[in-house]
Protein backbone atom coordinates (compact mmCIF):
# COMPACT_ATOMS: atom_id res chain seq x y z
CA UNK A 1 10.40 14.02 -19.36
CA UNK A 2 9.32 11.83 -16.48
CA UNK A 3 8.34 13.64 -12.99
CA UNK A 4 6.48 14.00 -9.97
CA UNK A 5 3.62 16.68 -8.87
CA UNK A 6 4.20 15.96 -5.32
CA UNK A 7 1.49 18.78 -3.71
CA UNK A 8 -1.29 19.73 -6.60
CA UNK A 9 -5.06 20.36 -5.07
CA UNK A 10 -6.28 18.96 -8.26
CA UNK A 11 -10.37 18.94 -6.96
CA UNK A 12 -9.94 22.35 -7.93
CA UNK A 13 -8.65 21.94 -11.28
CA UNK A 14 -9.67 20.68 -14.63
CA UNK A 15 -10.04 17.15 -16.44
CA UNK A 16 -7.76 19.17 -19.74
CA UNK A 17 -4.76 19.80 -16.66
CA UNK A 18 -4.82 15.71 -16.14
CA UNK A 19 -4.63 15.68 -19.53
CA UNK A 20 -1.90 18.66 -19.46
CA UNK A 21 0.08 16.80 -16.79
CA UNK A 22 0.19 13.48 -18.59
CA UNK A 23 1.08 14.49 -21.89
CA UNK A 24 4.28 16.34 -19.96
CA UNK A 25 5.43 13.21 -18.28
CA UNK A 26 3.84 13.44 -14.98
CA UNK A 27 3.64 9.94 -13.28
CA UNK A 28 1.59 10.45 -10.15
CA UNK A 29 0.28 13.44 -8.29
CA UNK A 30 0.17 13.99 -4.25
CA UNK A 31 -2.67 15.88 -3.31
CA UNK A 32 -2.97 17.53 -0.03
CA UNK A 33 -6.28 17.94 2.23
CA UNK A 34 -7.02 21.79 2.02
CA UNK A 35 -8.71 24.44 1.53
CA UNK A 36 -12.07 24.60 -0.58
CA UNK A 37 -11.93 28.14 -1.11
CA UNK A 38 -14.42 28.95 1.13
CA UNK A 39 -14.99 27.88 4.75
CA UNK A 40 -16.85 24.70 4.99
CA UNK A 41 -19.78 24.80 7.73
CA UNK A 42 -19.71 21.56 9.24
CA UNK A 43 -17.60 18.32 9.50
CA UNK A 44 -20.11 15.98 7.01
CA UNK A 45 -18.33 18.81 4.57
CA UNK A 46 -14.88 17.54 5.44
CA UNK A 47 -16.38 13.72 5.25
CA UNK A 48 -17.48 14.33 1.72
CA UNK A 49 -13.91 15.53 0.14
CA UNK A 50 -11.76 13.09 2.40
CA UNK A 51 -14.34 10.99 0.10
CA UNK A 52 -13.16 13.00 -3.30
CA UNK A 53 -9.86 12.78 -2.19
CA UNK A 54 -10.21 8.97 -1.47
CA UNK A 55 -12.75 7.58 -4.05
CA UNK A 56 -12.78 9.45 -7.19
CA UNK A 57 -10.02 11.70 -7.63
CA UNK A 58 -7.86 8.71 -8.24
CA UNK A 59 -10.14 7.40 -11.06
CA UNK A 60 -10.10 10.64 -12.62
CA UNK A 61 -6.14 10.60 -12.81
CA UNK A 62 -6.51 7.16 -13.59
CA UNK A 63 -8.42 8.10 -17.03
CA UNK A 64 -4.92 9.84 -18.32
CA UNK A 65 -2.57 7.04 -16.92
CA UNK A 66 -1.36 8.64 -13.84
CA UNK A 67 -1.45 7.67 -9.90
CA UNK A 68 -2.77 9.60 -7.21
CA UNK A 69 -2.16 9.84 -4.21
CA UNK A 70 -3.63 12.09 -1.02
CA UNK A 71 -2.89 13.12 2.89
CA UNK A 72 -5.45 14.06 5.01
CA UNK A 73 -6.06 16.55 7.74
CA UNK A 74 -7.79 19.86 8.71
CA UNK A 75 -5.94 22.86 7.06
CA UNK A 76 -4.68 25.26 9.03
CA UNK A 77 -7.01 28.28 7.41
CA UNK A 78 -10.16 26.28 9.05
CA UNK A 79 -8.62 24.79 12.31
CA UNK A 80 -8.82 27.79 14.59
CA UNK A 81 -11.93 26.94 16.17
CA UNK A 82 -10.52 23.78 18.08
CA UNK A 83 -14.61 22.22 19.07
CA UNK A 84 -15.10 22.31 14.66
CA UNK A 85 -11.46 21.12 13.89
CA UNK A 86 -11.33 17.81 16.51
CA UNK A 87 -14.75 16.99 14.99
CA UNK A 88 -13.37 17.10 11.32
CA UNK A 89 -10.12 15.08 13.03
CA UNK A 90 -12.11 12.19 14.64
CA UNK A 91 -13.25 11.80 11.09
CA UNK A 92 -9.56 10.83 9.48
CA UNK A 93 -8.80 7.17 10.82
CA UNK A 94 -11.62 5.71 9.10
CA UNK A 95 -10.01 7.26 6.13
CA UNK A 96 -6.84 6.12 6.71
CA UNK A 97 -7.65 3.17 5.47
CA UNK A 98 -7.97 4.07 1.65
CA UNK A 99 -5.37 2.36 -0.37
CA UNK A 100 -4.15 5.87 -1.72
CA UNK A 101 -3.10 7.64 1.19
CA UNK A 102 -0.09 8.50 2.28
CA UNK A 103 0.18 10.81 5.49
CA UNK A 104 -1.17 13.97 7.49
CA UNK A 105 -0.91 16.72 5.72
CA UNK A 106 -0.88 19.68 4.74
CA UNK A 107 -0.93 20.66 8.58
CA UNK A 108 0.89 23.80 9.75
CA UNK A 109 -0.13 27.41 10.24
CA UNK A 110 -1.82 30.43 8.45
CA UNK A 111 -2.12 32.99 11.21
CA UNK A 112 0.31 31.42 13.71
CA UNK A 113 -2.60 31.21 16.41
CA UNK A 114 -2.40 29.74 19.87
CA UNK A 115 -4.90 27.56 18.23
CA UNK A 116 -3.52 26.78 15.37
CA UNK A 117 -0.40 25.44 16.82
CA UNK A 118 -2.61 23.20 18.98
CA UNK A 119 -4.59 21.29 16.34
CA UNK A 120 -1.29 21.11 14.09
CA UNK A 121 0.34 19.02 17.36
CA UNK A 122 -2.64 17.22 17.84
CA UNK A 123 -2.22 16.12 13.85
CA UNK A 124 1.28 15.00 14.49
CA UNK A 125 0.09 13.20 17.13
CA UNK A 126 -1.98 11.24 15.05
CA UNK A 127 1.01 10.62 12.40
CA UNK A 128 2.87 9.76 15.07
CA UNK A 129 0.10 7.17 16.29
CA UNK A 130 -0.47 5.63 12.98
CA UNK A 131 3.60 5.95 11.55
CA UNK A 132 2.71 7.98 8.77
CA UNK A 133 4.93 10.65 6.87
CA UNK A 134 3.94 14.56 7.79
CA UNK A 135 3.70 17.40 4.83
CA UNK A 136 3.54 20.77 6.22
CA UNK A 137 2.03 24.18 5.36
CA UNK A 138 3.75 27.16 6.48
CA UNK A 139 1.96 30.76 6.20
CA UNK A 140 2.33 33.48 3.27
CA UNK A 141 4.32 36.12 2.97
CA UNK A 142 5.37 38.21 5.97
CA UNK A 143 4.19 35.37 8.44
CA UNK A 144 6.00 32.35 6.68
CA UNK A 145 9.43 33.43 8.79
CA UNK A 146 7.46 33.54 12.40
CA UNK A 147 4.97 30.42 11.20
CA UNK A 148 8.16 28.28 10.47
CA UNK A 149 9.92 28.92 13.41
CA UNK A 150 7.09 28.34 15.34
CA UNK A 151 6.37 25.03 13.53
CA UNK A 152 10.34 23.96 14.43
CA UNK A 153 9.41 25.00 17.89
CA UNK A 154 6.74 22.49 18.01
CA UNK A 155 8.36 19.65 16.04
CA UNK A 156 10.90 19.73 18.87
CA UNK A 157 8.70 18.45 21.51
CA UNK A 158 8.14 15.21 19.67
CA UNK A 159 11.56 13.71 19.81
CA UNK A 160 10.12 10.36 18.34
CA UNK A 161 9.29 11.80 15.20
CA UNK A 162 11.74 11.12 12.17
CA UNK A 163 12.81 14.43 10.81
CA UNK A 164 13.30 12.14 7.39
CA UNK A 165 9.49 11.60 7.32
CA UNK A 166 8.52 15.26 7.49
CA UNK A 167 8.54 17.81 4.46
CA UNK A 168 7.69 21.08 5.39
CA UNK A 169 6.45 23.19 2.22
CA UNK A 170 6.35 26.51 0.51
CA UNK A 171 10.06 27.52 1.53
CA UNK A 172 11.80 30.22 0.30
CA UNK A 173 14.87 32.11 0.48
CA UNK A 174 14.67 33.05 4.52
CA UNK A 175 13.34 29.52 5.61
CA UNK A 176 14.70 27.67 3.77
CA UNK A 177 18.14 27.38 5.70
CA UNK A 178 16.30 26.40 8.65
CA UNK A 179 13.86 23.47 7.63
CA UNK A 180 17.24 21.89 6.18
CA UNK A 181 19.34 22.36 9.00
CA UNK A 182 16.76 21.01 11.17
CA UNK A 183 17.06 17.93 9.03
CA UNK A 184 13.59 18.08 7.70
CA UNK A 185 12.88 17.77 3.91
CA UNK A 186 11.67 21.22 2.49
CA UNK A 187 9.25 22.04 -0.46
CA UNK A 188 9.72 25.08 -3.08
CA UNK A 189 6.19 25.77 -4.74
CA UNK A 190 6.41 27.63 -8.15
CA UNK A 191 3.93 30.62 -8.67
CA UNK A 192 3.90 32.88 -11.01
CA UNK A 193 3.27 36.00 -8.70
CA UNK A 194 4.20 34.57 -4.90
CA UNK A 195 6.16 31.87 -3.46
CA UNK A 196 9.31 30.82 -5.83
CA UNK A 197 9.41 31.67 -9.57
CA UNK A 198 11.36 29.77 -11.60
CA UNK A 199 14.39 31.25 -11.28
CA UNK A 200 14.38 32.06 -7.84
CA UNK A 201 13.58 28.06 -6.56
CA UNK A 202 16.69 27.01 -8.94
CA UNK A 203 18.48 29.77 -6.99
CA UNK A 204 17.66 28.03 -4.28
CA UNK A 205 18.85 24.79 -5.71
CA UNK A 206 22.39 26.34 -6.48
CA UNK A 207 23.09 27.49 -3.50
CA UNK A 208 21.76 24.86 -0.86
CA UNK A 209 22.24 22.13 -2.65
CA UNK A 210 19.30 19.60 -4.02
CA UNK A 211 19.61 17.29 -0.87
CA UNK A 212 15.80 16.80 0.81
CA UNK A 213 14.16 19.36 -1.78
CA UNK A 214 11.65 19.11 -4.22
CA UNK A 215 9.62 21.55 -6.31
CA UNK A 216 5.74 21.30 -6.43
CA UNK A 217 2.92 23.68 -8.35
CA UNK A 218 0.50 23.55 -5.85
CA UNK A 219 -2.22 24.28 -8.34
CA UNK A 220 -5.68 24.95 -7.31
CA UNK A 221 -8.21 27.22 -7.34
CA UNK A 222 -6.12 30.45 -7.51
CA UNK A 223 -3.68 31.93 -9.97
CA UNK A 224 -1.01 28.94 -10.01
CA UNK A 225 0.16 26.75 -12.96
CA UNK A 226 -0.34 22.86 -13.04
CA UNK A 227 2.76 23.13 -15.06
CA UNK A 228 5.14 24.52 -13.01
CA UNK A 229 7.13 21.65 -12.14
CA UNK A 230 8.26 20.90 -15.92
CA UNK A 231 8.74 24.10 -16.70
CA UNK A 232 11.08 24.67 -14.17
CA UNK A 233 12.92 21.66 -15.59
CA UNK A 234 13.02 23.44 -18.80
CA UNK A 235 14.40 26.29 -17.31
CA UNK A 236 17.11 24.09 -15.12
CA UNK A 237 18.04 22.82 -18.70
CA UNK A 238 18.35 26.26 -19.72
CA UNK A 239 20.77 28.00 -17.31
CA UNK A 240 22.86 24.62 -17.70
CA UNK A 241 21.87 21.95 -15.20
CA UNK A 242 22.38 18.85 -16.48
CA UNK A 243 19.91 15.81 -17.09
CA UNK A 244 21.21 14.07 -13.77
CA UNK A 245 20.59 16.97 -11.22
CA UNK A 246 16.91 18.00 -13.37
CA UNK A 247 16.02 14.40 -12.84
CA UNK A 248 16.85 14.00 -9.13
CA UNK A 249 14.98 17.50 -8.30
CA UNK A 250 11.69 16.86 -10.49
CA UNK A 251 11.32 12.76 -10.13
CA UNK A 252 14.02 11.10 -7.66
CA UNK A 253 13.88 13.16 -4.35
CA UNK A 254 10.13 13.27 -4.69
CA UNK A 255 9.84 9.10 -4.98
CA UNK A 256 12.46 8.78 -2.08
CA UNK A 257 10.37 10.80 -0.11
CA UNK A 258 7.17 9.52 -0.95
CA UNK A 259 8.14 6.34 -0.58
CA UNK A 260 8.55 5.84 2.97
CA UNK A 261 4.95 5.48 2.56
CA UNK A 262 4.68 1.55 1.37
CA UNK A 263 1.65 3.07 -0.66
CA UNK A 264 3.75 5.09 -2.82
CA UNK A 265 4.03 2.69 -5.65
CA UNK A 266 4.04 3.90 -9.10
C-alpha cells in the first residue's frame, strides 16, 4: 500500500524502522520538532537538532527511497521558562530556510501554563509572519480536554490565520468534535497503550466522518509503533472499509494537507 507518516520523531528511532516504513509503502515522513527525552540545557542544544532535523535526517530517509520532511519550534514540555524558550525561537528563521521544512510545529501545551500559552502564540505569530502551515500538540490524558480548549481559545485571537492550514494533533473521542467544528484539521495518533488504538481512531472515522483527519504513529523514543499507520489500514480493510476511504485516510488527506506547503513534493 502507498501512505503517509505525517508526525513520526524518527531521530529517535532506528535505521531497520526506515527500512520497516519503506518496505510497507510509506512515501515520505513529517517529523515534528520535540522532545529529546530529556530537557536540553541550553539553546546551541536546540541549534544542533533543528540541524538533524534539517541536514541529515533527510539523507537517512533518503537511503530507503523516502522524503522527509520537518516543522520546527520549541515543544511545549520545554517552553515554560519564557527567557530559555525565545532564545531557542530567535534561532528558527535561519532555519526556515532548509528546503525540507514545512511549518511550526508541534506547538501547543503539556501543562496548560500561563506560560505555555504565551510561547505557543508567540509561535503562531511567527507562522503567521512567514505564511507557514501550524501542527499542534495538545496535552495527555486528563489535560488534553482543558489544553484543547484552551488552544481554541487562543487560535481565536488571530482571525488572520486559515483554520485550513492548522492541524491540531493527538485527538480523541472528547476533542475531537471540537477541533472539527472549529474548522481546523485534527490528528488521531495510534498507540498501543494511550491515545487511539486501532479500533478506537476508525471509530472515530465512522462516526465523524474522514473530512480534515489523518492518522499518524508518532513514534519515538517511547512505547509507540512506527507501524501504526498501515496497520490501521489493515484493520480498516478488516471491519470492511473499502480501498477508496483506506486510501483517502492513510495517503490523500495527509498530501492535501501537507501540501499547502509548496515544499511538500513527493
Amino acid at each position: 500500500m502507498k501512505y503517509i507518516e505525517p508526525h513520526a520523531h524518527m531521530v529517535s528511532r532506528t535505521t531497520d524502522d526506515y527500512e520497516k516504513l519503506a518496505l510497507a509503502g510509506c512515501q515520505a515522513v513529517c517529523e515534528p520538532a520535540f522532545w529529546a527525552g530529556f530537557d536540553r540545557s541550553s539553546a546551541q542544544g536546540f541549534h544542533d537538532y533543528f540541524r538533524q532535523l534539517t541536514e541529515y535526517e533527510p539523507q537517512r530517509a533518503a537511503k530507503f527511497g523516502i522524503k522527509h520532511f520537518s516543522w520546527l519550534c520549541i515543544n511545549p514540555k520545554e517552553a515554560d521558562d519564557l527567557g530559555f524558550a525565545r532564545e531557542v525561537m530567535s534561532l528558527i528563521p535561519e532555519f526556515l530556510k532548509a528546503p525540507n521544512v514545512l511549518g511550526i510545529g508541534e506547538i501547543g501545551l503539556n501543562k496548560n501554563t500561563r506560560n505555555e500559552l504565551t510561547i505557543f502564540e508567540e509561535h503562531v505569530q511567527i507562522a503567521l509572519d512567514h505564511q507557514l502551515p501550524v501542527l499542534i500538540h495538545t496535552p495527555h490524558l486528563e489535560d488534553k480536554l482543558k489544553g484543547t480548549r484552551l488552544i481554541l481559545d487562543s487560535l481565536a485571537n488571530f482571525p488572520q490565520l486559515n483554520r485550513s492550514q492548522v492541524i491540531i494533533d493527538h485527538v480523541e473521542e472528547h476533542t475531537v468534535s471540537h477541533v472539527l467544528d472549529a474548522g481546523y484539521w485534527a490528528g488521531m495518533t495510534l498507540y498501543p497503550h494511550s491515545k487511539c488504538s486501532l479500533d478506537r481512531a476508525i471509530d472515530i472515522l465512522e462516526v465523524h466522518g474522514s473530512e480534515r483527519l489523518w492518522m499518524n504513529s508518532a513514534c519515538d523514543w517511547g512505547i509507540s509503533d512506527p507501524l501504526a499507520v498501515p496497520k490501521c489500514a489493515l484493520r480498516m480493510k478488516a471491519r470492511g472499509h473499502d480501498p477508496a476511504a483506506i486510501e483517502k485516510i492513510i495517503h490523500q488527506n495527509p498530501v492535501d494537507f501537507l501540501s499547502q506547503s509548496p515544499r511538500f513534493v513527493i
